[in-house]
N, C-alpha and C. Protein backbone atom coordinates (compact mmCIF):
# COMPACT_ATOMS: atom_id res chain seq x y z
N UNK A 1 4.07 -8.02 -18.01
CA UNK A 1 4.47 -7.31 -16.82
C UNK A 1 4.67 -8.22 -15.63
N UNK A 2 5.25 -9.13 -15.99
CA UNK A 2 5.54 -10.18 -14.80
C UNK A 2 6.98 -10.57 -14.02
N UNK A 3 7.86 -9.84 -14.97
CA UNK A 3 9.24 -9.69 -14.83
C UNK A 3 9.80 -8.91 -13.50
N UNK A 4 9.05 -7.64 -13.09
CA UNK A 4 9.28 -7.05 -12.01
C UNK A 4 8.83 -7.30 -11.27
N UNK A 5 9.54 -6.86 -10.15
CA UNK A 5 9.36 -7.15 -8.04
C UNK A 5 9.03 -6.37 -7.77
N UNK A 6 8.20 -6.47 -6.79
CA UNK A 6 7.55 -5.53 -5.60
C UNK A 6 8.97 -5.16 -4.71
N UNK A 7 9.36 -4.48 -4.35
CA UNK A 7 10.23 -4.60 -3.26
C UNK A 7 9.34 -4.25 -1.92
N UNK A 8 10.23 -5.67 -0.92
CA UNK A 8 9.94 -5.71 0.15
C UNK A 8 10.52 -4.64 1.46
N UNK A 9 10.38 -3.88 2.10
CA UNK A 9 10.63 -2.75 2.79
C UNK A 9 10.15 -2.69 4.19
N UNK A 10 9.25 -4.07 4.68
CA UNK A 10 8.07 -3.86 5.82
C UNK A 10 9.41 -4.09 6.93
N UNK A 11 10.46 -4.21 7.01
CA UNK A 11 11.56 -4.14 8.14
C UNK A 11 12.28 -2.82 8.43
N UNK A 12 12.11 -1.94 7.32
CA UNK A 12 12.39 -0.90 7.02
C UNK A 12 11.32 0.07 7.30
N UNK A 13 10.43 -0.27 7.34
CA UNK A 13 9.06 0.65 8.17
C UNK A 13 9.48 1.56 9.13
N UNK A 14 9.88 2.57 9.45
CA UNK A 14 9.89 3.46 10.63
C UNK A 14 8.28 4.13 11.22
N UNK A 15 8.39 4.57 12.01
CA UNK A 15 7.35 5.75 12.81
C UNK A 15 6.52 6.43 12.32
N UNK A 16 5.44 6.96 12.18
CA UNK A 16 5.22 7.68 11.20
C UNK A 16 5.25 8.86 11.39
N UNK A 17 5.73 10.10 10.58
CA UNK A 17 5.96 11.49 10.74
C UNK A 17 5.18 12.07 12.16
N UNK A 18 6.11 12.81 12.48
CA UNK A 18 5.47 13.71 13.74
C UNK A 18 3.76 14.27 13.61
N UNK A 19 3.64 14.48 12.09
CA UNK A 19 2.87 15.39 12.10
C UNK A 19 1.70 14.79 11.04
N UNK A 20 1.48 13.45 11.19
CA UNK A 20 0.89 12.96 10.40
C UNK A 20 -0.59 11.95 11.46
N UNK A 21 -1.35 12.48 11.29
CA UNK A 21 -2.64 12.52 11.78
C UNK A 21 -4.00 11.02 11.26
N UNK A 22 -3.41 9.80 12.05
CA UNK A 22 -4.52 8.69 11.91
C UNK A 22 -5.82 9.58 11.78
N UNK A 23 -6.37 8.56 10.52
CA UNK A 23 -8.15 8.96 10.53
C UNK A 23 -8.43 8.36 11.72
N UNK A 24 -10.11 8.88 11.81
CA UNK A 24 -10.93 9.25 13.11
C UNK A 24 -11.11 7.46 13.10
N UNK A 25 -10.74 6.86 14.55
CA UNK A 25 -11.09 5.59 14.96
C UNK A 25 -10.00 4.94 14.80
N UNK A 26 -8.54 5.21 14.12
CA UNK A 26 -7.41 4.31 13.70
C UNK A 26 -6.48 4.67 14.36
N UNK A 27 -6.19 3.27 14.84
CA UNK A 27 -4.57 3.70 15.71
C UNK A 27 -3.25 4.05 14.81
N UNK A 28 -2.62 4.66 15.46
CA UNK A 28 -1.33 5.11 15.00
C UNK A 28 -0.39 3.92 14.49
N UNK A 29 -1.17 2.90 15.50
CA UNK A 29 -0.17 1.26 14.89
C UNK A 29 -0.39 0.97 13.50
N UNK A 30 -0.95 1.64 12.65
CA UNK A 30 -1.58 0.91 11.35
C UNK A 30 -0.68 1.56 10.12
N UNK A 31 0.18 2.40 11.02
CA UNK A 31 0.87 2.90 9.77
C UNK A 31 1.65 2.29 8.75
N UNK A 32 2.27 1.23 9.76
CA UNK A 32 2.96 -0.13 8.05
C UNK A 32 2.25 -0.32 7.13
N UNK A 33 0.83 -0.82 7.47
CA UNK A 33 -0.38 -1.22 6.52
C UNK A 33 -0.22 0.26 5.62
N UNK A 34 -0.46 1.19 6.31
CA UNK A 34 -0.58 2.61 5.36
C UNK A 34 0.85 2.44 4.25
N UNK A 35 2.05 2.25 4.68
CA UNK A 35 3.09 2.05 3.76
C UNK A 35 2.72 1.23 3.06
N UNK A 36 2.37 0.22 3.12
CA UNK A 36 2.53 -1.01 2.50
C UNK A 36 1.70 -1.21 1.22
N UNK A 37 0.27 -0.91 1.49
CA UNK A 37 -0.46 0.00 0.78
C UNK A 37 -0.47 0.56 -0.26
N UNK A 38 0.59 1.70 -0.08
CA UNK A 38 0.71 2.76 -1.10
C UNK A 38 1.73 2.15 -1.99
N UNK A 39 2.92 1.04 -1.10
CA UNK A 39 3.78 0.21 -2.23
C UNK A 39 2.98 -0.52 -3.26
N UNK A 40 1.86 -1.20 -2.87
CA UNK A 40 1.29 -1.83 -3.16
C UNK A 40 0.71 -1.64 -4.57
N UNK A 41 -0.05 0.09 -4.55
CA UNK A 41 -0.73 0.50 -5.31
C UNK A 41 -0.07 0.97 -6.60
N UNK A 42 1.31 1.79 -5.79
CA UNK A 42 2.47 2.27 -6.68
C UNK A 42 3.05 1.24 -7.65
N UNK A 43 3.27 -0.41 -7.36
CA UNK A 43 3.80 -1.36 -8.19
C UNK A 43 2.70 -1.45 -8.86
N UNK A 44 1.01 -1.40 -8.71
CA UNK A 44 -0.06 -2.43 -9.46
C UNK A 44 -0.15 -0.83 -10.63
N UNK A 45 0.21 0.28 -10.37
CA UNK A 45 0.19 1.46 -11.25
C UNK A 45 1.41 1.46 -12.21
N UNK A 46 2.21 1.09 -12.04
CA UNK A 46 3.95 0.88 -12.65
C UNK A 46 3.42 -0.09 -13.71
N UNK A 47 2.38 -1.46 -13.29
CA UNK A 47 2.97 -2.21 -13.92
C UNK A 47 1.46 -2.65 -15.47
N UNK A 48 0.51 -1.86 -14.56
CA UNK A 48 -0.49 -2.12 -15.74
C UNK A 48 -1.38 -0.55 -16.16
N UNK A 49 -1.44 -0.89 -17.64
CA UNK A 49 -2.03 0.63 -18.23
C UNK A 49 -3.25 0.81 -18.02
N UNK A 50 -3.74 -0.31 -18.11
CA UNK A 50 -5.72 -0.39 -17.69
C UNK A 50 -5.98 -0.52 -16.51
N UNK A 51 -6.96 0.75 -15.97
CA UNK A 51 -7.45 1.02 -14.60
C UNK A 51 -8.49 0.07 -14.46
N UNK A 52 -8.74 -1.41 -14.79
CA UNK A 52 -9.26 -2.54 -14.34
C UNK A 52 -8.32 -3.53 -14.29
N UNK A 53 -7.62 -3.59 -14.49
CA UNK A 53 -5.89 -4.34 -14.20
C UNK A 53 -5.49 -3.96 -13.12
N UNK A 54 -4.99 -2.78 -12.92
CA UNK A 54 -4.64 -2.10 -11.55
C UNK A 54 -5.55 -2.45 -10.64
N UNK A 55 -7.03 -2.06 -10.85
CA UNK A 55 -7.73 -2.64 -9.64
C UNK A 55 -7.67 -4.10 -8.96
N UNK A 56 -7.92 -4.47 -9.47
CA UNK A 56 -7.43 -6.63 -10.00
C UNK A 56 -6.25 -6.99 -9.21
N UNK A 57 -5.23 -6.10 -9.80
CA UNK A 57 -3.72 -6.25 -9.14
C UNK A 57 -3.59 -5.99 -7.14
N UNK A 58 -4.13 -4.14 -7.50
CA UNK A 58 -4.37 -4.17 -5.99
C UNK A 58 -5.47 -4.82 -4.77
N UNK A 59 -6.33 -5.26 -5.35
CA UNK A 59 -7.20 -6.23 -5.04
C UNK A 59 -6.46 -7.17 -4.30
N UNK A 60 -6.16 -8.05 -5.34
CA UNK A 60 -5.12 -9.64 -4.91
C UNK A 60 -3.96 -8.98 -4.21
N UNK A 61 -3.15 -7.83 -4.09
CA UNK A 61 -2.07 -7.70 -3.38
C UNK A 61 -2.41 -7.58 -1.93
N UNK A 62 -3.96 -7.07 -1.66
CA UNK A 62 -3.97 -6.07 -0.61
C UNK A 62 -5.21 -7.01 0.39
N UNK A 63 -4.75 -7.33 1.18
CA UNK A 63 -5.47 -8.50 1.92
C UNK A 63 -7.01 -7.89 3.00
N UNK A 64 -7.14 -6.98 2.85
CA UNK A 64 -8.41 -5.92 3.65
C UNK A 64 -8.95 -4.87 3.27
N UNK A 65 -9.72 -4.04 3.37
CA UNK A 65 -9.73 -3.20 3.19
C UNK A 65 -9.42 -2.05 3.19
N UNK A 66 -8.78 -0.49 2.27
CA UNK A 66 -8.67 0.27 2.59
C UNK A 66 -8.87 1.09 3.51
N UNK A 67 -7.79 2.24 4.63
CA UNK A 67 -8.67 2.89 5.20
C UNK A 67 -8.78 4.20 5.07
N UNK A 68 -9.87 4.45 5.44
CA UNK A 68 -10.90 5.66 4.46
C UNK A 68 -9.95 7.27 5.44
């Protein structure tokens, strides 16, 4: 599973929905990270069948911690 790309999109980032509500303490600025994220998780799920692979994958992709 080494053949496929992540595609890159973080220029392509817009606003985030009108109606979409930062958790308690997080600015509204964090929403790329929130995209980026879910690309993140969506390629490390695409590309491996074992849910300790995926973790591993999104681990090394994802430079901080989730936010809750």
């Amino acid at each position: 599973p080494g053949s496929a790309r992540m595609s890159s999109k973080s220029s392509s980032i817009g606003r985030p929905p009108a109606d979409w509500d930062a958790p308690l303490g997080v600015s509204r600025n964090t929403w790329s990270n929130v995209v980026k994220n879910k690309g993140r998780m969506d390629y490390c799920v695409d590309q491996f069948t074992y849910l300790s692979n995926r973790i591993k994958c999104i681990s090394l992709l994802t430079g901080g911690p989730f936010l809750a």
